[in-house]
PDB file of N, CA and C in Angstrom:
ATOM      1  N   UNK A   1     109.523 115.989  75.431  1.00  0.00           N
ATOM      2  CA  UNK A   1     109.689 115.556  76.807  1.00  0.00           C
ATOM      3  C   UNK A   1     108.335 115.244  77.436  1.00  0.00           C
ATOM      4  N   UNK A   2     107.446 116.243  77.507  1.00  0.00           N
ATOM      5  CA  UNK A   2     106.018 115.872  77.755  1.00  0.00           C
ATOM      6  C   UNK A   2     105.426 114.406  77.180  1.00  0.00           C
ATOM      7  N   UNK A   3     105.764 114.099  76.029  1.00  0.00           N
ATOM      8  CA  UNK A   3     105.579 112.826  75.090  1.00  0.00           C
ATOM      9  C   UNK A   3     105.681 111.501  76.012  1.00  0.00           C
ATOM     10  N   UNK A   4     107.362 111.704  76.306  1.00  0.00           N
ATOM     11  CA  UNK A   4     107.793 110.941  76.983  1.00  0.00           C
ATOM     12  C   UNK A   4     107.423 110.453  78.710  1.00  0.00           C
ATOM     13  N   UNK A   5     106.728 111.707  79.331  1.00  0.00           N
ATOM     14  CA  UNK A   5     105.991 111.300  80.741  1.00  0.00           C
ATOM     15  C   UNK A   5     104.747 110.972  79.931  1.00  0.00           C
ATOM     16  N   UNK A   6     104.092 111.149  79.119  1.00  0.00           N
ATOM     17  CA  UNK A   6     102.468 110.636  78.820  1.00  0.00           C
ATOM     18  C   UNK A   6     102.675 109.236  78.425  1.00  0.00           C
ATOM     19  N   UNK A   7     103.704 109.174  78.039  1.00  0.00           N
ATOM     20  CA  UNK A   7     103.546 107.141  77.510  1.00  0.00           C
ATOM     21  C   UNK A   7     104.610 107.198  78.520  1.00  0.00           C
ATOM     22  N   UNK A   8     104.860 106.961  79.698  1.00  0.00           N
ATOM     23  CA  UNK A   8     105.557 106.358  80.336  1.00  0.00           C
ATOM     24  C   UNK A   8     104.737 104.987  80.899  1.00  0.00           C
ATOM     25  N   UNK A   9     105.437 103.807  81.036  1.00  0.00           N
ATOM     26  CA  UNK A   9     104.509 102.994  81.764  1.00  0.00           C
ATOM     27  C   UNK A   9     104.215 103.363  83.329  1.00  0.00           C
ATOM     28  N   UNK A  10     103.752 103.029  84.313  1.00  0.00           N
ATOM     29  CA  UNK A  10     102.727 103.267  85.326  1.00  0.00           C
ATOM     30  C   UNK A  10     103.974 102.781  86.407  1.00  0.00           C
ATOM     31  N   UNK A  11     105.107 101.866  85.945  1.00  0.00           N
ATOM     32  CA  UNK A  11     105.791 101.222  87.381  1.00  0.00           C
ATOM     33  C   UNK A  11     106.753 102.309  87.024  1.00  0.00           C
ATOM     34  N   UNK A  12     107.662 103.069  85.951  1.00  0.00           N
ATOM     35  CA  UNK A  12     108.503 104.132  86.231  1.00  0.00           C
ATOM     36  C   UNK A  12     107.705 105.362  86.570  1.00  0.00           C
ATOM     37  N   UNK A  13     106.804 105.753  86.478  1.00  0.00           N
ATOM     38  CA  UNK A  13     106.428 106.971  86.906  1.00  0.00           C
ATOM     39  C   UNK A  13     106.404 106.734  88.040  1.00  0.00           C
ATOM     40  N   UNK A  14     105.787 105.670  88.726  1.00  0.00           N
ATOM     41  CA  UNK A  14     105.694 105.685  90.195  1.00  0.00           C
ATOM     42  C   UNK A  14     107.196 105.380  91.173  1.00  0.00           C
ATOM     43  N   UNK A  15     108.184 104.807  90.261  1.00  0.00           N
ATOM     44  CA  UNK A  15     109.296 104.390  91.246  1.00  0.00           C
ATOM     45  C   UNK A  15     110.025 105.926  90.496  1.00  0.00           C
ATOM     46  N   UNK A  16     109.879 106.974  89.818  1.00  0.00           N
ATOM     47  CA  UNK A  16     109.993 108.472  89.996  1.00  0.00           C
ATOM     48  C   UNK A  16     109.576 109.401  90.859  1.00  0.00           C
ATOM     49  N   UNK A  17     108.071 109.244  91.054  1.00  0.00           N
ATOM     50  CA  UNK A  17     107.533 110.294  91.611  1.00  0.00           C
ATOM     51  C   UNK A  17     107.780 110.020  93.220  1.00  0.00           C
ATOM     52  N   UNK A  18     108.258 108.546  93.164  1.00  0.00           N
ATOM     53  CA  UNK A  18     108.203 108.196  94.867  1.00  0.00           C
ATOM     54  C   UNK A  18     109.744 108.697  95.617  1.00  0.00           C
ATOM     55  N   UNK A  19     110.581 108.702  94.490  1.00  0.00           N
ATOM     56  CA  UNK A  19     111.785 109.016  94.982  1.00  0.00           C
ATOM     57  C   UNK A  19     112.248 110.610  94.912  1.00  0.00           C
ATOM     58  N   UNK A  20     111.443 111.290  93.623  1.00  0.00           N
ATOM     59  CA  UNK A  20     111.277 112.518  94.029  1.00  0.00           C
ATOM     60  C   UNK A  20     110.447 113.033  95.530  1.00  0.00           C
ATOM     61  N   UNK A  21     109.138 112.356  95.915  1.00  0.00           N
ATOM     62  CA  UNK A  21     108.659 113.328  96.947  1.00  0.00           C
ATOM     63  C   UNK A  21     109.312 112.435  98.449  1.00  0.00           C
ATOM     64  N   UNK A  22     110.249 111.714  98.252  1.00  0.00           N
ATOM     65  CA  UNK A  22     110.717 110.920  99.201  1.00  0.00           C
ATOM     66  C   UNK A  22     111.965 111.726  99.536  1.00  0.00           C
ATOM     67  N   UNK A  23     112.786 112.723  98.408  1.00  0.00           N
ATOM     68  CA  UNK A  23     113.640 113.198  98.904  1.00  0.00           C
ATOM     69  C   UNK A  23     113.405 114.661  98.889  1.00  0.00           C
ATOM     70  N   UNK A  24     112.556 115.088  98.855  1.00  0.00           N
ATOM     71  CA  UNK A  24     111.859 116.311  99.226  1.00  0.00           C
ATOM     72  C   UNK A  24     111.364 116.091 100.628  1.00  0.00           C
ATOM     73  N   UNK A  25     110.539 115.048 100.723  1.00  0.00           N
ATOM     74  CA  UNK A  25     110.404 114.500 102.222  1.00  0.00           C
ATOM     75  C   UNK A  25     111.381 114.482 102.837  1.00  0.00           C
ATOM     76  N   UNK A  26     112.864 114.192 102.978  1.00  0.00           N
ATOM     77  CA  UNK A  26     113.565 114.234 103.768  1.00  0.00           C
ATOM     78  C   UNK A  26     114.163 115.666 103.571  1.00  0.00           C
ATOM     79  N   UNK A  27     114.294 116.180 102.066  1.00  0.00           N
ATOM     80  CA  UNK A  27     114.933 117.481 102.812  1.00  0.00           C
ATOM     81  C   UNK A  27     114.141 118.350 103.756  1.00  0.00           C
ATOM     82  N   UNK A  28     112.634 118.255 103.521  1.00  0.00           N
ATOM     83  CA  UNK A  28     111.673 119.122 104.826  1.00  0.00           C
ATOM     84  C   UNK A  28     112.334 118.789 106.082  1.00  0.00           C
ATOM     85  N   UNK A  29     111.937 117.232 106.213  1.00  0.00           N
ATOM     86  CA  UNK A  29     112.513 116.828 107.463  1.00  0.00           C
ATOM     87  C   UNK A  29     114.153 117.427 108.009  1.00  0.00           C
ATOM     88  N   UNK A  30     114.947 117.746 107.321  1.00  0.00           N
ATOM     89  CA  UNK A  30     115.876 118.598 107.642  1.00  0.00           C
ATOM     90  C   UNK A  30     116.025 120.193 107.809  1.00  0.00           C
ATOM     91  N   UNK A  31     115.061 120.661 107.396  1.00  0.00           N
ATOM     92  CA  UNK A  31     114.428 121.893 107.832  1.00  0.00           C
ATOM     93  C   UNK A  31     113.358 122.253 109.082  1.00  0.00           C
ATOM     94  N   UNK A  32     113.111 120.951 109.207  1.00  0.00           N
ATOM     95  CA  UNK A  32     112.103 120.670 110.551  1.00  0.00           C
ATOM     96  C   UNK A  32     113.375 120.859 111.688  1.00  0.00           C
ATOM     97  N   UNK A  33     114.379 119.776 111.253  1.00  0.00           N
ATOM     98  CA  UNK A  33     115.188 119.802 112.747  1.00  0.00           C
ATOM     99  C   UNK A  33     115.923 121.078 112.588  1.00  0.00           C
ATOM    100  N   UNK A  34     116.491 121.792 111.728  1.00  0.00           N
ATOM    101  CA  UNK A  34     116.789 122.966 111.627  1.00  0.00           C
ATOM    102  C   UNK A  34     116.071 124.164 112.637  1.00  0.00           C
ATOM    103  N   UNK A  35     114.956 124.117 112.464  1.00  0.00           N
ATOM    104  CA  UNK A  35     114.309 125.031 112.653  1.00  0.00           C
ATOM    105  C   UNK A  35     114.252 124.308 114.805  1.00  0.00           C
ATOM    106  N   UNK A  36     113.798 123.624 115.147  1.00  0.00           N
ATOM    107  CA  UNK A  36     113.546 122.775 115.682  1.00  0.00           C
ATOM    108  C   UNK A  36     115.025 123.384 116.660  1.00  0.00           C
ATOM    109  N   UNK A  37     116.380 122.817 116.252  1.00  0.00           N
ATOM    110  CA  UNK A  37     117.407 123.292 116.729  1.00  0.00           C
ATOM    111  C   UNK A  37     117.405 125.010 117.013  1.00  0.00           C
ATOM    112  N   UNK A  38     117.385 125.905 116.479  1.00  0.00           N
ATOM    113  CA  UNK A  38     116.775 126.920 115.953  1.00  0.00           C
ATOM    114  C   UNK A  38     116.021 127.424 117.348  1.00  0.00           C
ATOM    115  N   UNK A  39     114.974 127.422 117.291  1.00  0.00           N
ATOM    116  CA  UNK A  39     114.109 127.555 118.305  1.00  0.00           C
ATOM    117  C   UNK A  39     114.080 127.762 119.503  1.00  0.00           C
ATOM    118  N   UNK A  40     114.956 126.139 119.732  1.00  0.00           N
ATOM    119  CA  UNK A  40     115.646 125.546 121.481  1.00  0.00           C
ATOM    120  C   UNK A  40     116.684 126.443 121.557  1.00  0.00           C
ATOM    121  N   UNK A  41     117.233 127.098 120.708  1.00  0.00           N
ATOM    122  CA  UNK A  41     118.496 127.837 121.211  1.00  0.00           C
ATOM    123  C   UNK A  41     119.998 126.262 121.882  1.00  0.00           C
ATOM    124  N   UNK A  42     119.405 125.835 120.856  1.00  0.00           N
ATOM    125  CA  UNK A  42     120.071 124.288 121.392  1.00  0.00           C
ATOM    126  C   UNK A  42     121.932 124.666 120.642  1.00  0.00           C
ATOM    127  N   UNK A  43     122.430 125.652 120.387  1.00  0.00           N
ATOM    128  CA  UNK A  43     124.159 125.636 120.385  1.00  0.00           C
ATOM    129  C   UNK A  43     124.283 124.824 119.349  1.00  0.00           C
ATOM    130  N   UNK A  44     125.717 125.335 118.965  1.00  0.00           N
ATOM    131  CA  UNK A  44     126.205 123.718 117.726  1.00  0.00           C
ATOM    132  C   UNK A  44     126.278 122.621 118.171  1.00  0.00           C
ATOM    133  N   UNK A  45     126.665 122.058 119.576  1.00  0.00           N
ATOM    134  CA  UNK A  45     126.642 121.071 119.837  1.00  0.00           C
ATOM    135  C   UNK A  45     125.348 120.476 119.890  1.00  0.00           C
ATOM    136  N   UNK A  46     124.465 120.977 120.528  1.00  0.00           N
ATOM    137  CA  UNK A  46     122.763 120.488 120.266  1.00  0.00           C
ATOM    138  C   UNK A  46     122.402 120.229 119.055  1.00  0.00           C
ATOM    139  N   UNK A  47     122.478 121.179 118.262  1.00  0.00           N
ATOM    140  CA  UNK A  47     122.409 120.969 116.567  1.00  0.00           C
ATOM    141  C   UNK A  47     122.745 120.125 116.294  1.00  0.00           C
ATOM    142  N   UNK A  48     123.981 119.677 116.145  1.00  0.00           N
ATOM    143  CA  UNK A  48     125.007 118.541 115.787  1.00  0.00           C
ATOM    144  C   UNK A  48     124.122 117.238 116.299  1.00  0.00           C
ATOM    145  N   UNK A  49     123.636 117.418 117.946  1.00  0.00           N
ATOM    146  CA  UNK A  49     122.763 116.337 118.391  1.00  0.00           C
ATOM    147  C   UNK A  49     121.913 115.713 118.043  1.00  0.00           C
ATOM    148  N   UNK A  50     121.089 116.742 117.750  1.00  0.00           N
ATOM    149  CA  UNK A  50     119.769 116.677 117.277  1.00  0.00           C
ATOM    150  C   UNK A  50     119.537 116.041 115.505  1.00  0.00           C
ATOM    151  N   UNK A  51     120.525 116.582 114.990  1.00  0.00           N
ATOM    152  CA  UNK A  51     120.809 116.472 113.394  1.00  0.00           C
ATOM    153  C   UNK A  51     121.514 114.653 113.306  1.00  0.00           C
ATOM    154  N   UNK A  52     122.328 114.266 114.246  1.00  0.00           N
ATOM    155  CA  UNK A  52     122.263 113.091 114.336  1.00  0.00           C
ATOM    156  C   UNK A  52     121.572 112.033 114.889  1.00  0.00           C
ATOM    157  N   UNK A  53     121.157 112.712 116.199  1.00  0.00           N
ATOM    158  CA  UNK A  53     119.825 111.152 116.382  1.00  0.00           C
ATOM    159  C   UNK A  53     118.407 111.141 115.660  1.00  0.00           C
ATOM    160  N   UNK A  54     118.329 112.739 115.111  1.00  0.00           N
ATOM    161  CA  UNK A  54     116.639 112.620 114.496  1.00  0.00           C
ATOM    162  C   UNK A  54     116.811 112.300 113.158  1.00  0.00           C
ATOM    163  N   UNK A  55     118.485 112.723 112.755  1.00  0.00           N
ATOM    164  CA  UNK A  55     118.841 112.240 111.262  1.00  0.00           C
ATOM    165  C   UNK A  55     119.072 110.753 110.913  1.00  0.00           C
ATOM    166  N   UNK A  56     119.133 109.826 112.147  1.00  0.00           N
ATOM    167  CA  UNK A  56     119.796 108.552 112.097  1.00  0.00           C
ATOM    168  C   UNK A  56     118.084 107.783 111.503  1.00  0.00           C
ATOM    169  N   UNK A  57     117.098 108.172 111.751  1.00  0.00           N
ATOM    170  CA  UNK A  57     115.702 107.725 111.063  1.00  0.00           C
ATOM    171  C   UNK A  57     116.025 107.740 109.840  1.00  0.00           C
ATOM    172  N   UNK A  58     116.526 108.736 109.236  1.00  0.00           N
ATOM    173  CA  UNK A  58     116.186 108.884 107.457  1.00  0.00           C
ATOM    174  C   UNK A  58     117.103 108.237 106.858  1.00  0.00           C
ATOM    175  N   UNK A  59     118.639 108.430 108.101  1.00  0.00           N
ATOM    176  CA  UNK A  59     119.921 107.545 106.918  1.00  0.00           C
ATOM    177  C   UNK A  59     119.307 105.556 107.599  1.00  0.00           C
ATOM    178  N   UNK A  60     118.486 104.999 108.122  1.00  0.00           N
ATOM    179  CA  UNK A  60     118.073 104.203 108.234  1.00  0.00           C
ATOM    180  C   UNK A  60     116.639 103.399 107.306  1.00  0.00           C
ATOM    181  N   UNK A  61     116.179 105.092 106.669  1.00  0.00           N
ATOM    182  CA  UNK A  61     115.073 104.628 105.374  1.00  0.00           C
ATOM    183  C   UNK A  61     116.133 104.402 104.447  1.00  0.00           C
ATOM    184  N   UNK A  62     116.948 105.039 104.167  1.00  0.00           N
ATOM    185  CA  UNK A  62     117.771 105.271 102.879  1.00  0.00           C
ATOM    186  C   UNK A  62     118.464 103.685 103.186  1.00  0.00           C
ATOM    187  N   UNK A  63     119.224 103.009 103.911  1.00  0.00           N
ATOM    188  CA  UNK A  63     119.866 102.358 103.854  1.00  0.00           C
ATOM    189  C   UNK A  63     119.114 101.016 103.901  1.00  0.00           C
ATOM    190  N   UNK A  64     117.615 101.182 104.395  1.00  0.00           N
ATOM    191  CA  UNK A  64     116.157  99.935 103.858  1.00  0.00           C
ATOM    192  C   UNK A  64     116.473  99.935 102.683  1.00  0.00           C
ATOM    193  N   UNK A  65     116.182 100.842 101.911  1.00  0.00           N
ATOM    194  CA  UNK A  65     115.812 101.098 100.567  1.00  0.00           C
ATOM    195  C   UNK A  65     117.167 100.614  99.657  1.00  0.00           C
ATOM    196  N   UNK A  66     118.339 101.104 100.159  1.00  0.00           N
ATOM    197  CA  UNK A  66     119.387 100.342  99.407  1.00  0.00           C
ATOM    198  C   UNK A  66     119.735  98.812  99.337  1.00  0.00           C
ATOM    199  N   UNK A  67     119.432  98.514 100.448  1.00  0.00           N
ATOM    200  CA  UNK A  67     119.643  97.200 101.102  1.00  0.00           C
ATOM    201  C   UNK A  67     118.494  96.134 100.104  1.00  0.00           C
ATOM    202  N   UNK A  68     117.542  96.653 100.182  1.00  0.00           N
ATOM    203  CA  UNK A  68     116.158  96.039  99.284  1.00  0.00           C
ATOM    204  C   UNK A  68     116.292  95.724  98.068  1.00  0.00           C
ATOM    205  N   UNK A  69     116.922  97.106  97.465  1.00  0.00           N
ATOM    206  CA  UNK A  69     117.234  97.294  95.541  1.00  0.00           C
ATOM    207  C   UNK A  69     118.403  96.586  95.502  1.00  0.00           C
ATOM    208  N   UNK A  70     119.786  96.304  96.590  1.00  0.00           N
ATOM    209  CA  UNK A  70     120.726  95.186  95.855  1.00  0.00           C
ATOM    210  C   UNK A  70     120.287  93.803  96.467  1.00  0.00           C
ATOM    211  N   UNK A  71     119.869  93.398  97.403  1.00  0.00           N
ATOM    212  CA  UNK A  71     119.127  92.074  98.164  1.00  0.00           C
ATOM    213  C   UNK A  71     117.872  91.214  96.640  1.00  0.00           C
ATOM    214  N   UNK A  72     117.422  92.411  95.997  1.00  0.00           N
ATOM    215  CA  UNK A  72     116.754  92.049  95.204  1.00  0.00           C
ATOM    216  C   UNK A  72     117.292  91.478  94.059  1.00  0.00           C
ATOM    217  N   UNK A  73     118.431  92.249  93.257  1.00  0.00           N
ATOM    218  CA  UNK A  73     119.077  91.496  92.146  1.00  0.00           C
ATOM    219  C   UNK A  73     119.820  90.551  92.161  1.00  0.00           C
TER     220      UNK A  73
END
């Protein structure tokens, strides 16, 4: 397995490593508003609030990013 990341070519490692720390990036970012909700003492309904307008950024990267990879083929 090691073999196989050392000869990898240079465009899959990078369209790997980008989508690994891209969705690590967003799960933080969901621990941010967690906590964030959390904090404010903001209720489920605040939660719920907050988890949808600060969440509507990331399902708006995700849906760039889909939009791009089928627009492209």
């Amino acid at each position: 397995m090691l073999d196989a990341l050392l000869n990898m070519p240079e465009a899959a490692f990078t369209r790997l490593t980008v989508a690994i720390f891209c969705t690590g990036l967003i799960v933080f970012m969901g621990f941010i508003i967690y906590r964030l909700a959390k904090d404010s003492k903001a209720g489920k309904i605040g939660t719920l609030v907050l988890f949808f307008v600060l969440g509507l950024g990331v399902f708006g990267f995700i849906i760039k990013t889909l939009l791009t990879e089928v627009l492209q083929k």
